[in-house]
N, C-alpha and C. Protein backbone atom coordinates (compact mmCIF):
# COMPACT_ATOMS: atom_id res chain seq x y z
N UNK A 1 127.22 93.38 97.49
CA UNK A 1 126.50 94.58 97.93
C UNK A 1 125.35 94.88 96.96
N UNK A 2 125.41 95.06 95.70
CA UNK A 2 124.22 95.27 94.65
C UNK A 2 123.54 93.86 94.96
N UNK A 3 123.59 93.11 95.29
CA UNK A 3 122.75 91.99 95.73
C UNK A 3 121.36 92.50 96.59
N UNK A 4 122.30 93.27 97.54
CA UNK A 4 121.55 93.07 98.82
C UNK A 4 120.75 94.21 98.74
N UNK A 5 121.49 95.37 97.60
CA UNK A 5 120.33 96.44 97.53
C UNK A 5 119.07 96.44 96.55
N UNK A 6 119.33 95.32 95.61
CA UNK A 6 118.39 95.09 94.60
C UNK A 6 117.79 94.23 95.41
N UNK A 7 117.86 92.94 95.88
CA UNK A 7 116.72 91.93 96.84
C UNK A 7 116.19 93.37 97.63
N UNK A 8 116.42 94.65 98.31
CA UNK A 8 115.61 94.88 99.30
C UNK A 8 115.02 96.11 98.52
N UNK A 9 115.32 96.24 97.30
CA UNK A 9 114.02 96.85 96.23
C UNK A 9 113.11 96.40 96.22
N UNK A 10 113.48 94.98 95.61
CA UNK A 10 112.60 94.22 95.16
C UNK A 10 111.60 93.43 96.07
N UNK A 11 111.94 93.45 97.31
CA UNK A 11 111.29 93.56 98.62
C UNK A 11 110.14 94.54 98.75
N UNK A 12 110.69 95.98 98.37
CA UNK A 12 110.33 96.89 99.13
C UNK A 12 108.85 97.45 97.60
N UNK A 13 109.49 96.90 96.98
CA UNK A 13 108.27 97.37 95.48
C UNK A 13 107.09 95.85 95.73
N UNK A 14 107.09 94.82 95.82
CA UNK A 14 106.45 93.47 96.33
C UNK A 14 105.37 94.21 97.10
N UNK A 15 106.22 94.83 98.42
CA UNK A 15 105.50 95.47 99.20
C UNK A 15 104.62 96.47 99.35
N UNK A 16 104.41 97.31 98.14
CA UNK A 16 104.22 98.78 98.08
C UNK A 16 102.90 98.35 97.00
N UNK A 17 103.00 97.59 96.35
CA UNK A 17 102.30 97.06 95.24
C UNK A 17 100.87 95.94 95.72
N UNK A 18 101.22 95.06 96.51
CA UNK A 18 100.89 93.89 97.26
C UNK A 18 99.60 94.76 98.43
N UNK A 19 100.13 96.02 98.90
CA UNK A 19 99.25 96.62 99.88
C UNK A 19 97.61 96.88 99.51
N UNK A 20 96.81 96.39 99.79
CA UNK A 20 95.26 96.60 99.55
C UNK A 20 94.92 97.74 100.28
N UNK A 21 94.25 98.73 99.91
CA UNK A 21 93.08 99.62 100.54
C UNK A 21 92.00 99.57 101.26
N UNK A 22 91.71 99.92 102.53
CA UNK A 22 91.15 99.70 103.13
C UNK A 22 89.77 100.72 102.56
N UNK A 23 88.82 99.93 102.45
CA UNK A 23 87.61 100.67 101.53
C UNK A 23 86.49 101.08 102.96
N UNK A 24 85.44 102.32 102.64
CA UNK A 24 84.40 101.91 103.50
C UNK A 24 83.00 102.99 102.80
N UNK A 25 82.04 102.33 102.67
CA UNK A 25 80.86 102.73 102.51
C UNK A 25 80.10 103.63 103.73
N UNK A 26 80.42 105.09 103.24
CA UNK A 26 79.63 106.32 104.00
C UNK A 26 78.22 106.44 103.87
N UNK A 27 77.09 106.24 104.82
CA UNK A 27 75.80 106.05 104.17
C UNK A 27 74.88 107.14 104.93
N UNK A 28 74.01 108.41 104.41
CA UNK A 28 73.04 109.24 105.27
C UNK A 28 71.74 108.64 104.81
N UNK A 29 70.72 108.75 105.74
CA UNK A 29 69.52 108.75 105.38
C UNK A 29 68.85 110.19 106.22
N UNK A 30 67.91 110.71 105.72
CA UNK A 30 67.33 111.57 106.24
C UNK A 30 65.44 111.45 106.03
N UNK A 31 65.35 111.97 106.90
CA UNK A 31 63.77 111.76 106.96
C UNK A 31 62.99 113.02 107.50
N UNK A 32 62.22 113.94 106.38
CA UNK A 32 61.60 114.67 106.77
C UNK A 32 60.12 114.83 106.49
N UNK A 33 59.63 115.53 107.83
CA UNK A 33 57.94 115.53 107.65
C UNK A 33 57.67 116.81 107.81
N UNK A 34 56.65 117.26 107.02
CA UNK A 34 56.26 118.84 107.08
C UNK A 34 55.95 119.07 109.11
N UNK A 35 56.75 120.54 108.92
CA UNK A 35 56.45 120.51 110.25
C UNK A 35 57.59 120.39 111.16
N UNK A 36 58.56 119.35 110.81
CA UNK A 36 59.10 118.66 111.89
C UNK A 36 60.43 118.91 111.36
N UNK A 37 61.47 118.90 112.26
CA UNK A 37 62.87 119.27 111.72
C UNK A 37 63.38 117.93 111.21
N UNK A 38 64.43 117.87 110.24
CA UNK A 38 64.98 116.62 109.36
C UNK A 38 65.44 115.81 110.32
N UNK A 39 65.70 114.55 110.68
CA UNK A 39 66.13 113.39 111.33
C UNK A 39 66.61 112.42 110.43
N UNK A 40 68.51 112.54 110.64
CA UNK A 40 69.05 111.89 109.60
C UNK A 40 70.13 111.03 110.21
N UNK A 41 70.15 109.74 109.63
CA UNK A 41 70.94 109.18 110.63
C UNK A 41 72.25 108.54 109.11
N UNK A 42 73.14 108.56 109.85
CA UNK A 42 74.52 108.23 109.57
C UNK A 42 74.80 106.67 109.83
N UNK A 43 76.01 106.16 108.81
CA UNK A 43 76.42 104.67 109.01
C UNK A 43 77.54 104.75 108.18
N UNK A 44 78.62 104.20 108.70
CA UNK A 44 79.38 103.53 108.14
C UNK A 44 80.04 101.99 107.96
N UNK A 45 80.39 101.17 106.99
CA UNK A 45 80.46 100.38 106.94
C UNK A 45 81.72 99.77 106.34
N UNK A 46 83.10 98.95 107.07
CA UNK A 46 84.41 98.48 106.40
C UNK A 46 83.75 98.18 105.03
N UNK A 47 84.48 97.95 103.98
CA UNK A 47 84.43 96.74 103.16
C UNK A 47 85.97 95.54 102.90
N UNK A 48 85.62 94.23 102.57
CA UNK A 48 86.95 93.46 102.89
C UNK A 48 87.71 94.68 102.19
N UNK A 49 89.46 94.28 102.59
CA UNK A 49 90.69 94.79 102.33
C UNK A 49 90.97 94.15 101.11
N UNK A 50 90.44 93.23 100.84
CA UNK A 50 90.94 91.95 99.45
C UNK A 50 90.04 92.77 97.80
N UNK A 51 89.13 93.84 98.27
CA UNK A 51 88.19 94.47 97.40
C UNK A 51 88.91 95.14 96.34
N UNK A 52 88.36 95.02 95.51
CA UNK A 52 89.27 96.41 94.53
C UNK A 52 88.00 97.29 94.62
N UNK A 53 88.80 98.39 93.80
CA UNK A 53 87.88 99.92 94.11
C UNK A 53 86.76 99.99 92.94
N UNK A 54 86.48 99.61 91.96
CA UNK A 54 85.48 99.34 91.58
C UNK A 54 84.08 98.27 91.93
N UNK A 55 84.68 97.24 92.52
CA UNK A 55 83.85 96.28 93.21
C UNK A 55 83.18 96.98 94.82
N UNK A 56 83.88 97.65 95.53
CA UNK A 56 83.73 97.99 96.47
C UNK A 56 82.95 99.54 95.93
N UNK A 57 82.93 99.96 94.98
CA UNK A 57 81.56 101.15 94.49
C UNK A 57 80.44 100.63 93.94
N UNK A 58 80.68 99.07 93.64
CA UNK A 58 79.51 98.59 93.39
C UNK A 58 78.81 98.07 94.93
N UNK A 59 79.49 97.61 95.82
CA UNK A 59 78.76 96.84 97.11
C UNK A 59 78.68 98.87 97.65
N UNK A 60 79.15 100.04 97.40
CA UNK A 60 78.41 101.05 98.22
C UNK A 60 77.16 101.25 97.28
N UNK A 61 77.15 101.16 96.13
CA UNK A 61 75.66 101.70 95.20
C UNK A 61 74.66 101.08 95.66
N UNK A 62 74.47 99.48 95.90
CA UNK A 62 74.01 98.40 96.30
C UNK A 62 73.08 98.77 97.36
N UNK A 63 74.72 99.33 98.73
CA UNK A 63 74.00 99.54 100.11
C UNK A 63 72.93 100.73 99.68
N UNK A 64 72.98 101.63 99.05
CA UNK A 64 72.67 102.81 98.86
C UNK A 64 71.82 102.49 98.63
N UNK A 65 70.82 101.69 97.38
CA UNK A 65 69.63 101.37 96.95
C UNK A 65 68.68 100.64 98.33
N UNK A 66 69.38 99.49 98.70
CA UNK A 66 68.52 98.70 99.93
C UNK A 66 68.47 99.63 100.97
N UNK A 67 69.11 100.85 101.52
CA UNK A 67 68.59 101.36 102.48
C UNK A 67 67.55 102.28 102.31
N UNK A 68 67.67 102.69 101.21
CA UNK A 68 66.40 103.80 100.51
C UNK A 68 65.42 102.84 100.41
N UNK A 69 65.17 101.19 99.80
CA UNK A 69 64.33 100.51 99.91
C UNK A 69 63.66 100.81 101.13
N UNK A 70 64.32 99.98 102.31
CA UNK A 70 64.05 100.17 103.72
C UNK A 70 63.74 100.67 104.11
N UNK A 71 64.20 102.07 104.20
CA UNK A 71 63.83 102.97 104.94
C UNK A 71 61.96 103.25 104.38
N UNK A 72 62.01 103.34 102.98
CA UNK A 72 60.45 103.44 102.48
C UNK A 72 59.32 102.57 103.18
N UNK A 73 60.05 101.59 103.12
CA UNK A 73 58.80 100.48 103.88
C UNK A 73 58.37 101.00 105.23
N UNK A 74 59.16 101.72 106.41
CA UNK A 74 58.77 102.85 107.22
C UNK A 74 58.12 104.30 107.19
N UNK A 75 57.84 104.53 106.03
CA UNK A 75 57.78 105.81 106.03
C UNK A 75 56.12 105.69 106.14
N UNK A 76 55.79 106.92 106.73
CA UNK A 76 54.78 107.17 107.06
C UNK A 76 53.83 108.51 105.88
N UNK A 77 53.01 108.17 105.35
CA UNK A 77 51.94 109.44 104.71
C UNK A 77 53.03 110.35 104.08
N UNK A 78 53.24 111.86 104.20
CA UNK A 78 53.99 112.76 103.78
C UNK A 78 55.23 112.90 104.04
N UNK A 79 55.97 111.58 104.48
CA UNK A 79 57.62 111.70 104.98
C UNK A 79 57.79 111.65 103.60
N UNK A 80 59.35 112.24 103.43
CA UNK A 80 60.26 111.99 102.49
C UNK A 80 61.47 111.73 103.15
N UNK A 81 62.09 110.25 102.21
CA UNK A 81 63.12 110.04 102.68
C UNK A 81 63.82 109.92 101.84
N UNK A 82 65.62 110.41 101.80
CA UNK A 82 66.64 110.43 100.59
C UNK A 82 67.51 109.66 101.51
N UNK A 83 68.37 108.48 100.62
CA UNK A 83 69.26 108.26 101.19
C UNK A 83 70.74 108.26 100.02
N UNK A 84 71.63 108.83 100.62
CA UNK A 84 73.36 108.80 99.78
C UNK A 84 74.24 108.26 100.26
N UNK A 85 74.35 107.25 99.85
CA UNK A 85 76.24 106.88 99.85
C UNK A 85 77.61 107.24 99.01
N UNK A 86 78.77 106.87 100.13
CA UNK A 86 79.64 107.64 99.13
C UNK A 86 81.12 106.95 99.50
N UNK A 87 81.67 106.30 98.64
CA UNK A 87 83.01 105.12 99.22
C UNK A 87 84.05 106.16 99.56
N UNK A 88 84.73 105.76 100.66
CA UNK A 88 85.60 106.57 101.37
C UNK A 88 87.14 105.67 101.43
């Protein structure tokens, strides 16, 4: 009997330990022009399950920088655009 309750500890801690987090990168951009009301668009994005949580705040900082890139290369005269991410 202590056999069978220690194997299904030791099962059950394997298990509890072994479980990865499912990570995901929350991303806004907003874009405003004098005049005109803000237009902000939303994204989210999985990251693998195999990630740890520091690696996976580095691939959201990452997204965070290239979409603020991006989005600049669109912007027009007096837009301002901010963009934030935030790992969820």
């Amino acid at each position: 009997m202590k056999k069978y309750l220690l194997f299904a500890s030791l099962i059950a801690s394997v298990c509890v330990f072994s479980c990865k987090k499912q990570y995901s990168c929350q991303c806004a951009t907003t874009i405003t022009s004098p005049g005109y009301n803000p237009f902000t668009v939303s994204s989210l994005t999985q990251i693998d399950t195999r990630t740890t949580k520091k690696r996976a705040e580095t691939i959201c900082a990452h997204t965070e920088k290239q979409l603020q890139k991006n989005t600049i290369d669109y912007k027009n005269g007096s837009e301002t655009v901010t963009t934030s991410c935030a790992l969820k």
